[in-house]
PDB file of N, CA and C in Angstrom:
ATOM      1  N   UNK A   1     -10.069  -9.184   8.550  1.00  0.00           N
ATOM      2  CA  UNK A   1     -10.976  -8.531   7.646  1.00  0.00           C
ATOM      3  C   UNK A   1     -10.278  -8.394   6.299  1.00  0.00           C
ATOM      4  N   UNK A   2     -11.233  -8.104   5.097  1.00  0.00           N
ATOM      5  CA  UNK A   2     -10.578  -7.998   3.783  1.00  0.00           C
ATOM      6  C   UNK A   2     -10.979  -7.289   3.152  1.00  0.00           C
ATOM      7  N   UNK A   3     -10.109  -6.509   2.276  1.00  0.00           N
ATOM      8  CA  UNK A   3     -10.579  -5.338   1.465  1.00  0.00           C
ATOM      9  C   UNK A   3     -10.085  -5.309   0.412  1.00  0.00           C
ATOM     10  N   UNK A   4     -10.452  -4.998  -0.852  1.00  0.00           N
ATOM     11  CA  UNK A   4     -10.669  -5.300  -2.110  1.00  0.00           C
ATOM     12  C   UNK A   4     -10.059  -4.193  -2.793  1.00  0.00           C
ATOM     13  N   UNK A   5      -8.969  -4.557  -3.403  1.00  0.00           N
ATOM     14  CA  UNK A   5      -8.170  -3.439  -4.045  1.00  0.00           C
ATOM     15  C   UNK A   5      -8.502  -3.350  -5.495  1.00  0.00           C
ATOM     16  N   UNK A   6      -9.137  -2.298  -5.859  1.00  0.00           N
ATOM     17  CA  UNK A   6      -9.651  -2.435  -7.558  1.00  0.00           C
ATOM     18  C   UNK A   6      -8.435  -2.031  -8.098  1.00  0.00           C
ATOM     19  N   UNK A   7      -8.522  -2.614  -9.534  1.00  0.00           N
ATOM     20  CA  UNK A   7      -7.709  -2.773 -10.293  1.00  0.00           C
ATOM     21  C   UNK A   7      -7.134  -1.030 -10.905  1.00  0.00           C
ATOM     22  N   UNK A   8      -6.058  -1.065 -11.103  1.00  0.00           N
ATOM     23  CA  UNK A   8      -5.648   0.327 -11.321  1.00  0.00           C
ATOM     24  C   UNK A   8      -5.654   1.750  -9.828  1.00  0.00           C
ATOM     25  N   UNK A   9      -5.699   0.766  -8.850  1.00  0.00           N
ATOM     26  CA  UNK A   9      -6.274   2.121  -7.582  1.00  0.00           C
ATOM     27  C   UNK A   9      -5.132   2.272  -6.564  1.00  0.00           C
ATOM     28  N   UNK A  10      -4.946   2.540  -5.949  1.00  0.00           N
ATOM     29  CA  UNK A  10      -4.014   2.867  -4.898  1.00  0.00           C
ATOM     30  C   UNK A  10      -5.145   3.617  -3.435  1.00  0.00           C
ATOM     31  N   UNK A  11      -4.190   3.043  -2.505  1.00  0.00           N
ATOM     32  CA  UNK A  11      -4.662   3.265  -0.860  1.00  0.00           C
ATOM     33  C   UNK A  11      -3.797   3.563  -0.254  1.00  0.00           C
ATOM     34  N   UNK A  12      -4.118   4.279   1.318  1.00  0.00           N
ATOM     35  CA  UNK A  12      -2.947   4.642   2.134  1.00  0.00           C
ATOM     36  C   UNK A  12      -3.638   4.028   3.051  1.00  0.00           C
ATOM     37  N   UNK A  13      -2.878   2.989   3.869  1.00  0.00           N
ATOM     38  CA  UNK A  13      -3.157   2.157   5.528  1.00  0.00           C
ATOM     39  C   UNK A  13      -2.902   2.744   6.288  1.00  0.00           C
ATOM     40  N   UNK A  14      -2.253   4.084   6.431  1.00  0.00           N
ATOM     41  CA  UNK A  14      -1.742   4.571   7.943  1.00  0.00           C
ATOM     42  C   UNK A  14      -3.015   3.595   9.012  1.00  0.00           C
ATOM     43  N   UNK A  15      -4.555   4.614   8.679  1.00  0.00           N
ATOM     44  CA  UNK A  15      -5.233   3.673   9.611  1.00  0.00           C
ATOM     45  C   UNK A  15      -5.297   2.363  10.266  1.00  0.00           C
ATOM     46  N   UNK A  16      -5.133   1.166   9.383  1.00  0.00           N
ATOM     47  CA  UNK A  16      -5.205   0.117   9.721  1.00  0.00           C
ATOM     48  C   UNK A  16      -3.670  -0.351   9.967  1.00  0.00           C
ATOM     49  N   UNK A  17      -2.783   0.232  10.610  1.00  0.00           N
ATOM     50  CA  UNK A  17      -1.602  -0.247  11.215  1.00  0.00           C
ATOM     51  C   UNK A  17      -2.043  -0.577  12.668  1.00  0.00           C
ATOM     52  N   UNK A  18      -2.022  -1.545  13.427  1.00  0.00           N
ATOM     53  CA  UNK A  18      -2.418  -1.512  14.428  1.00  0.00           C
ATOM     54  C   UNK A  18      -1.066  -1.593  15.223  1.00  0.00           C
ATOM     55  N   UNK A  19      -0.326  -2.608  15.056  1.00  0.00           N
ATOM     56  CA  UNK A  19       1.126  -2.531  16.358  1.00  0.00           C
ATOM     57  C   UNK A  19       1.885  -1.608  16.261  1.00  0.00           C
ATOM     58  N   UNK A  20       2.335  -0.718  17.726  1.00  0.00           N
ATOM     59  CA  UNK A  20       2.990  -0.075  18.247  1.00  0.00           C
ATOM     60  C   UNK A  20       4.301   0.217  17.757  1.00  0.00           C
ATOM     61  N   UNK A  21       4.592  -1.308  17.361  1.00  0.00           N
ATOM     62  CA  UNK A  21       6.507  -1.541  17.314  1.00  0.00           C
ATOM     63  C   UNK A  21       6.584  -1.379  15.684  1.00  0.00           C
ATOM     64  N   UNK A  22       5.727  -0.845  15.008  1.00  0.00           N
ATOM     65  CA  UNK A  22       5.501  -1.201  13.491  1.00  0.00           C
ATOM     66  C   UNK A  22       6.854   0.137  13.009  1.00  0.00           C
ATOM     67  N   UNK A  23       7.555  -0.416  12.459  1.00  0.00           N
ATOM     68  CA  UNK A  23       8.797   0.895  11.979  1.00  0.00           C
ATOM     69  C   UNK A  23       8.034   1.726  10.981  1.00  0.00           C
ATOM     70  N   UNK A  24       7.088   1.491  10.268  1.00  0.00           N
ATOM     71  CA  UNK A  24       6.461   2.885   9.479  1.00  0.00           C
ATOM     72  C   UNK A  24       5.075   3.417   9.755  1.00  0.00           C
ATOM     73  N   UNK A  25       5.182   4.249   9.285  1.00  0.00           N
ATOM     74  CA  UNK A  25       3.937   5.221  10.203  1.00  0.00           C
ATOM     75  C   UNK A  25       2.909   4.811   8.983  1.00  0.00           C
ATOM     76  N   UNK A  26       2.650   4.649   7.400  1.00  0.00           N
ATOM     77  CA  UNK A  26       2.102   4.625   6.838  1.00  0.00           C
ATOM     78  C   UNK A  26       2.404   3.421   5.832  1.00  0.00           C
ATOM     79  N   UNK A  27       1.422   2.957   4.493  1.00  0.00           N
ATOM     80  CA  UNK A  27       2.028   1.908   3.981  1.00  0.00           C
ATOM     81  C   UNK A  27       1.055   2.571   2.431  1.00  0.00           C
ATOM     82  N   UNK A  28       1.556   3.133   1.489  1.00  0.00           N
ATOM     83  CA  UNK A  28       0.950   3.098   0.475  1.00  0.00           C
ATOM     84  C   UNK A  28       1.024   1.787  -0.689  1.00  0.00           C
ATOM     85  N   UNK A  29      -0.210   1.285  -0.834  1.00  0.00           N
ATOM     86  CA  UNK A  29      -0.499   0.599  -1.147  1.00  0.00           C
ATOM     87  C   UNK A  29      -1.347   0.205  -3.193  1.00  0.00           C
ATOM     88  N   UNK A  30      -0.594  -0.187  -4.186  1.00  0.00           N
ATOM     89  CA  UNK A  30      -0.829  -0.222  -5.191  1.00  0.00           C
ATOM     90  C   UNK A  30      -1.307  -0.953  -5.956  1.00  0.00           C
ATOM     91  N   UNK A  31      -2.086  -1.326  -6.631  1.00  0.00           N
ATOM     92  CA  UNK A  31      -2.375  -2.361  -7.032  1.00  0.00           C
ATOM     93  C   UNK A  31      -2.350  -1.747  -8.964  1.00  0.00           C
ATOM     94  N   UNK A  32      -1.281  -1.962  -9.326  1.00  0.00           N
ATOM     95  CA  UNK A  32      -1.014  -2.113 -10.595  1.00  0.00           C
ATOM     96  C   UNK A  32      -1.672  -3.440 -12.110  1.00  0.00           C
ATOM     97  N   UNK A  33      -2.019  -4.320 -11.566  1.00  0.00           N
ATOM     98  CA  UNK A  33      -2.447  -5.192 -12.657  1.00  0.00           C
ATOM     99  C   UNK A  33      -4.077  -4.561 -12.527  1.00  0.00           C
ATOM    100  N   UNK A  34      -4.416  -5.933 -13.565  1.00  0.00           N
ATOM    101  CA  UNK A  34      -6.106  -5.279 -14.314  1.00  0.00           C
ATOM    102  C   UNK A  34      -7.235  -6.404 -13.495  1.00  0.00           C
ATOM    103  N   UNK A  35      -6.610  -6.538 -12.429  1.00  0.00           N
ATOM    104  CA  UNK A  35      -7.175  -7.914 -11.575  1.00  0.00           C
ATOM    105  C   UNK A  35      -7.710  -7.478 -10.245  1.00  0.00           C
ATOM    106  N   UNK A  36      -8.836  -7.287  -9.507  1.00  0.00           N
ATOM    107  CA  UNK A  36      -9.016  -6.821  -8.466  1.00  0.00           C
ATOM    108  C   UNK A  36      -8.091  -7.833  -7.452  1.00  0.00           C
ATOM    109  N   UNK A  37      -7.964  -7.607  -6.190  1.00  0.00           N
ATOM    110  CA  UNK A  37      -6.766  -8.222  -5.511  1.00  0.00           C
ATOM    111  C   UNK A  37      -7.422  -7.746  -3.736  1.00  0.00           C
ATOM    112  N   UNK A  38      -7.555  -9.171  -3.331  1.00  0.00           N
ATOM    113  CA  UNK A  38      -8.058  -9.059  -2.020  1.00  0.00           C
ATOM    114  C   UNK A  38      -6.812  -9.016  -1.060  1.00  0.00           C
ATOM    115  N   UNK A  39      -6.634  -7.714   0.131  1.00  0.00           N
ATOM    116  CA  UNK A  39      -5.582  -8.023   1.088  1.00  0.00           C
ATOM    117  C   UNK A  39      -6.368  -8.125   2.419  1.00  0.00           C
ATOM    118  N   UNK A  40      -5.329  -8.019   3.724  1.00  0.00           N
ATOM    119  CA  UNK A  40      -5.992  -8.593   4.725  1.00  0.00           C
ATOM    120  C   UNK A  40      -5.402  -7.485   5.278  1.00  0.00           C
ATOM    121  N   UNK A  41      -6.409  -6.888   6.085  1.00  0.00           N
ATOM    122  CA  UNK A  41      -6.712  -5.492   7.120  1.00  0.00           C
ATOM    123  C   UNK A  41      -6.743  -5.625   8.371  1.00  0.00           C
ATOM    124  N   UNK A  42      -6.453  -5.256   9.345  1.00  0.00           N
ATOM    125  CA  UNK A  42      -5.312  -4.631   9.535  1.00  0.00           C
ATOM    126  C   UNK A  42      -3.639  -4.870   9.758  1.00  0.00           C
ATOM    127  N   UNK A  43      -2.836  -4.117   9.441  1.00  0.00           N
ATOM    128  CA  UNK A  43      -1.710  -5.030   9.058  1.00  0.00           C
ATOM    129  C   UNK A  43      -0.922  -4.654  10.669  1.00  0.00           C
ATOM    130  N   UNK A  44      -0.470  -6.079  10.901  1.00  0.00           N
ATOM    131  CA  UNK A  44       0.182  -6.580  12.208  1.00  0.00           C
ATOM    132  C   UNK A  44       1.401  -6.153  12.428  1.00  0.00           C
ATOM    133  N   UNK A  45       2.080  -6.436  11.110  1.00  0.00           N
ATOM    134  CA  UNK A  45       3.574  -6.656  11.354  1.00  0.00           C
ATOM    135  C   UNK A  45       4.132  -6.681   9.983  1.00  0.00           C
ATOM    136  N   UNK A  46       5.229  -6.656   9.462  1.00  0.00           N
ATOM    137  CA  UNK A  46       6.371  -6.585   8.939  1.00  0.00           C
ATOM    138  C   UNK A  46       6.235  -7.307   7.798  1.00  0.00           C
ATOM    139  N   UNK A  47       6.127  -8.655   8.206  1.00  0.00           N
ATOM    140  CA  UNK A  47       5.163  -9.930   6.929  1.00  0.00           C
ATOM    141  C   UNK A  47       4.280  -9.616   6.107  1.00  0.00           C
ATOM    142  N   UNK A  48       3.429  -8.718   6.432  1.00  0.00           N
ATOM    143  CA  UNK A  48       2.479  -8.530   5.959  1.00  0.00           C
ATOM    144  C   UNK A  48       3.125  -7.402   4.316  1.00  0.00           C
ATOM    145  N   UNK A  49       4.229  -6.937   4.660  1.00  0.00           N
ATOM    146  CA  UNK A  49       4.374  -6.275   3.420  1.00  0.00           C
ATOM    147  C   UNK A  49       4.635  -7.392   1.955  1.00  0.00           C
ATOM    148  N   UNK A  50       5.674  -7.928   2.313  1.00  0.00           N
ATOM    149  CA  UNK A  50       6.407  -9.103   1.766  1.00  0.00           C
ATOM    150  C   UNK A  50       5.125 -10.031   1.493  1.00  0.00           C
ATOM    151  N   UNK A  51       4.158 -10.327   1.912  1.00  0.00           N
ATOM    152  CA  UNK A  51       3.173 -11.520   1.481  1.00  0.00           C
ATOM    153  C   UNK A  51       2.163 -10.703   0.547  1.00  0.00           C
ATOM    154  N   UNK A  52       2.076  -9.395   0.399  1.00  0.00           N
ATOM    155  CA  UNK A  52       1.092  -8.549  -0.061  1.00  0.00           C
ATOM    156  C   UNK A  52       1.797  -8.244  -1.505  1.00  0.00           C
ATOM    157  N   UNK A  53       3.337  -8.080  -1.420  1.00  0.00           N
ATOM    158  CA  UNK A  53       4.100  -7.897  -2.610  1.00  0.00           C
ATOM    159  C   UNK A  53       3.943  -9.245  -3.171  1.00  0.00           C
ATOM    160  N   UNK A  54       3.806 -10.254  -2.868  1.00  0.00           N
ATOM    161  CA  UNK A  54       3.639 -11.518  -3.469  1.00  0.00           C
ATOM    162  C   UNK A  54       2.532 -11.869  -4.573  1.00  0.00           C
ATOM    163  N   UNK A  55       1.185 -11.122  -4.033  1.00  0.00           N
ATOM    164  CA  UNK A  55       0.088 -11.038  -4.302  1.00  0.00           C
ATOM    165  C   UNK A  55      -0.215 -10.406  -5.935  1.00  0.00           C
ATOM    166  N   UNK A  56       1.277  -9.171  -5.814  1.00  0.00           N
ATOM    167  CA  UNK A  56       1.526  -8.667  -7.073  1.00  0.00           C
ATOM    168  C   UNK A  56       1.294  -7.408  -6.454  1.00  0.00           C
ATOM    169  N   UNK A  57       0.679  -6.678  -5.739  1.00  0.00           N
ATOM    170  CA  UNK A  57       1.025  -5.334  -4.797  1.00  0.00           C
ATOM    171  C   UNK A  57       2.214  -4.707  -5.332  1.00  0.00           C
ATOM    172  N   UNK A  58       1.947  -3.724  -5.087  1.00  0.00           N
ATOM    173  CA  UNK A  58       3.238  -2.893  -5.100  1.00  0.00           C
ATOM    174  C   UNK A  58       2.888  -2.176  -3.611  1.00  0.00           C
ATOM    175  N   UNK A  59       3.799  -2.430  -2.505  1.00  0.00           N
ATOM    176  CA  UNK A  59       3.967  -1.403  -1.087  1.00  0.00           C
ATOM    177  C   UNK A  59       4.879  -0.757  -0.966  1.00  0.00           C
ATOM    178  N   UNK A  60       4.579   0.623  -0.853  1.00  0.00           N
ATOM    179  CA  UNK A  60       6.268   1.259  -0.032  1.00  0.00           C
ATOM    180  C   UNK A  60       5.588   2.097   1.018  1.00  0.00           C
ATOM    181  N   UNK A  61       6.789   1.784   1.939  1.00  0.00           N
ATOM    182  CA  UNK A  61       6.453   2.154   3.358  1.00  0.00           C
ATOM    183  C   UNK A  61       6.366   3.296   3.724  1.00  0.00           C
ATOM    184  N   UNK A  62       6.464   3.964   4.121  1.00  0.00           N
ATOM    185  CA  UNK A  62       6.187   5.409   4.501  1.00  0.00           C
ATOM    186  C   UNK A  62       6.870   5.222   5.971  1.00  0.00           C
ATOM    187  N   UNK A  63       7.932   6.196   6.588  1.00  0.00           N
ATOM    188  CA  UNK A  63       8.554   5.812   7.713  1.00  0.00           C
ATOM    189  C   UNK A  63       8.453   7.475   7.982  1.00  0.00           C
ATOM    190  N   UNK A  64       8.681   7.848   9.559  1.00  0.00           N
ATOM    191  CA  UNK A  64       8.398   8.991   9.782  1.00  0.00           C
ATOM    192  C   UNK A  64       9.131   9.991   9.360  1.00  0.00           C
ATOM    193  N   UNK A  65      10.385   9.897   8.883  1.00  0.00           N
ATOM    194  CA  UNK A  65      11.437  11.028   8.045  1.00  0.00           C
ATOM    195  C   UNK A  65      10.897  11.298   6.840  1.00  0.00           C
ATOM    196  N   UNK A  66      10.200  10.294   6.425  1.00  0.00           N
ATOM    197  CA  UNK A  66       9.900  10.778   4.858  1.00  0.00           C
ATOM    198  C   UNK A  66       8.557  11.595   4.416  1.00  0.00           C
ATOM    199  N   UNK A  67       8.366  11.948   3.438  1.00  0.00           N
ATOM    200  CA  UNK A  67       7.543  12.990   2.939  1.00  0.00           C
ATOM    201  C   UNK A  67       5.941  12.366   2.881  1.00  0.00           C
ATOM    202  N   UNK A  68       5.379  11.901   3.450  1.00  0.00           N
ATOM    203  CA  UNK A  68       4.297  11.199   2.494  1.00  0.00           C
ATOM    204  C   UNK A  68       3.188  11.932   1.323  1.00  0.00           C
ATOM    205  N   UNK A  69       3.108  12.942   1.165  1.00  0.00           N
ATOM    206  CA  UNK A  69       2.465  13.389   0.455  1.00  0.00           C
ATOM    207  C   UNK A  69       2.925  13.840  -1.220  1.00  0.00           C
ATOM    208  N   UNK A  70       4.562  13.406  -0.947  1.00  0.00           N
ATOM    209  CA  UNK A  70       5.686  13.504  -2.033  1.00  0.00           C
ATOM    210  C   UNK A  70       5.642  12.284  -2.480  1.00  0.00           C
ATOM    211  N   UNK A  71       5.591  10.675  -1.608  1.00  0.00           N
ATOM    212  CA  UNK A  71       5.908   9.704  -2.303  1.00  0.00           C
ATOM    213  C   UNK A  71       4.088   9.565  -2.592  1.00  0.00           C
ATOM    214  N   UNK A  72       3.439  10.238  -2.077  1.00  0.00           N
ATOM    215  CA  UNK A  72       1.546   9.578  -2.772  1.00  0.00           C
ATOM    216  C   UNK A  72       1.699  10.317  -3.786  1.00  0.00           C
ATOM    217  N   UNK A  73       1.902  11.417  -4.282  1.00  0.00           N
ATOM    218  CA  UNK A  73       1.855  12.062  -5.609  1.00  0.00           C
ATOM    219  C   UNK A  73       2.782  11.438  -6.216  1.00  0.00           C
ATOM    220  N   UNK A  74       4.016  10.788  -6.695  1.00  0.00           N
ATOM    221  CA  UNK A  74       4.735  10.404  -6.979  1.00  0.00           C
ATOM    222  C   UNK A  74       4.342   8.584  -7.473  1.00  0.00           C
ATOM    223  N   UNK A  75       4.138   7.924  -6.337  1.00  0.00           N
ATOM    224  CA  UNK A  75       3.320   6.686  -6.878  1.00  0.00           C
ATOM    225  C   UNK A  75       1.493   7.079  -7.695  1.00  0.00           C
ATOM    226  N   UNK A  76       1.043   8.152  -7.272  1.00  0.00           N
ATOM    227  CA  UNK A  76      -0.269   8.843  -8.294  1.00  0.00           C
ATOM    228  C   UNK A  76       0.275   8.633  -9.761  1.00  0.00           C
ATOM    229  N   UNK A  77       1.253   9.576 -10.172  1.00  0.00           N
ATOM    230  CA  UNK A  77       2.266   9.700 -11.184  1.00  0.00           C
ATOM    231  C   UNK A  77       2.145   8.942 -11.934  1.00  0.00           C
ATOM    232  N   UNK A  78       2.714   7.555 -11.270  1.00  0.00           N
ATOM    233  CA  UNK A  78       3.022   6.282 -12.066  1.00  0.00           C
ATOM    234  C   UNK A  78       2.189   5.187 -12.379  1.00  0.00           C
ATOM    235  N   UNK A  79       1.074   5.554 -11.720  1.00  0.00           N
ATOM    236  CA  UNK A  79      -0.237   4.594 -11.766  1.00  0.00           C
ATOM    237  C   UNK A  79      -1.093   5.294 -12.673  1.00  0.00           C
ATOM    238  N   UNK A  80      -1.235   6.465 -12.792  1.00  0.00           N
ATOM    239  CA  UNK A  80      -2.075   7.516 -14.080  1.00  0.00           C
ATOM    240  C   UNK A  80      -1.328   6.953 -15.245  1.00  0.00           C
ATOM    241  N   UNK A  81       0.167   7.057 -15.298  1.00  0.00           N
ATOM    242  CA  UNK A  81       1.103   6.518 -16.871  1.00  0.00           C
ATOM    243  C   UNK A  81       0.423   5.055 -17.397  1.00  0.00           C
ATOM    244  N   UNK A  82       0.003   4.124 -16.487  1.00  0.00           N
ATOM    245  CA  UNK A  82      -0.525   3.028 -16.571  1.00  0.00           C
ATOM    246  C   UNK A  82      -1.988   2.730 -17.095  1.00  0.00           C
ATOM    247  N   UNK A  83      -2.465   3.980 -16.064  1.00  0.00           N
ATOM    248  CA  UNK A  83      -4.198   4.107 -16.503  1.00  0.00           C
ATOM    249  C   UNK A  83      -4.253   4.627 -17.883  1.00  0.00           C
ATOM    250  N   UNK A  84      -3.494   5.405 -18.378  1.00  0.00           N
ATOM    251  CA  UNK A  84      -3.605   5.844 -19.951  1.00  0.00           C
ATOM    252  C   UNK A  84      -3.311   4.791 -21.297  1.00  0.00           C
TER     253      UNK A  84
END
């Protein structure tokens, strides 16, 4: 499936992680240029970060030690500096 990242927006995948063995619990997801940007849902595995950063994405993972509501306000932050 595919979902359409508008330009300037940001998403959180926790949902669409489907494998078990996946090392992060969440994947915030950015889309910084002025270009809408199609990715592919739900994410499998590991590849999927690295082929999405290719795309021009910006991903950082979210793993269970870390804060997520510190690094979503934090990537918010830096995507508002952009939107202005």
């Amino acid at each position: 499936m595919k979902f359409v990242m508008q330009p300037k927006h940001m998403v959180s995948l926790g949902g669409y992680i489907v494998e078990t063995q996946f090392p992060y619990r969440n994947l915030i997801v950015i889309n910084k240029t002025s270009e809408p940007i199609k990715i592919e849902i739900p994410v499998f595995d590991e590849s999927w970060i690295e082929e999405h950063r290719e795309l021009g994405l910006e991903v950082i993972p979210v793993s269970k030690e870390d804060n997520y509501l510190k690094m979503w306000k934090r990537a918010y932050a830096e995507l508002d500096k952009i939107r202005n």
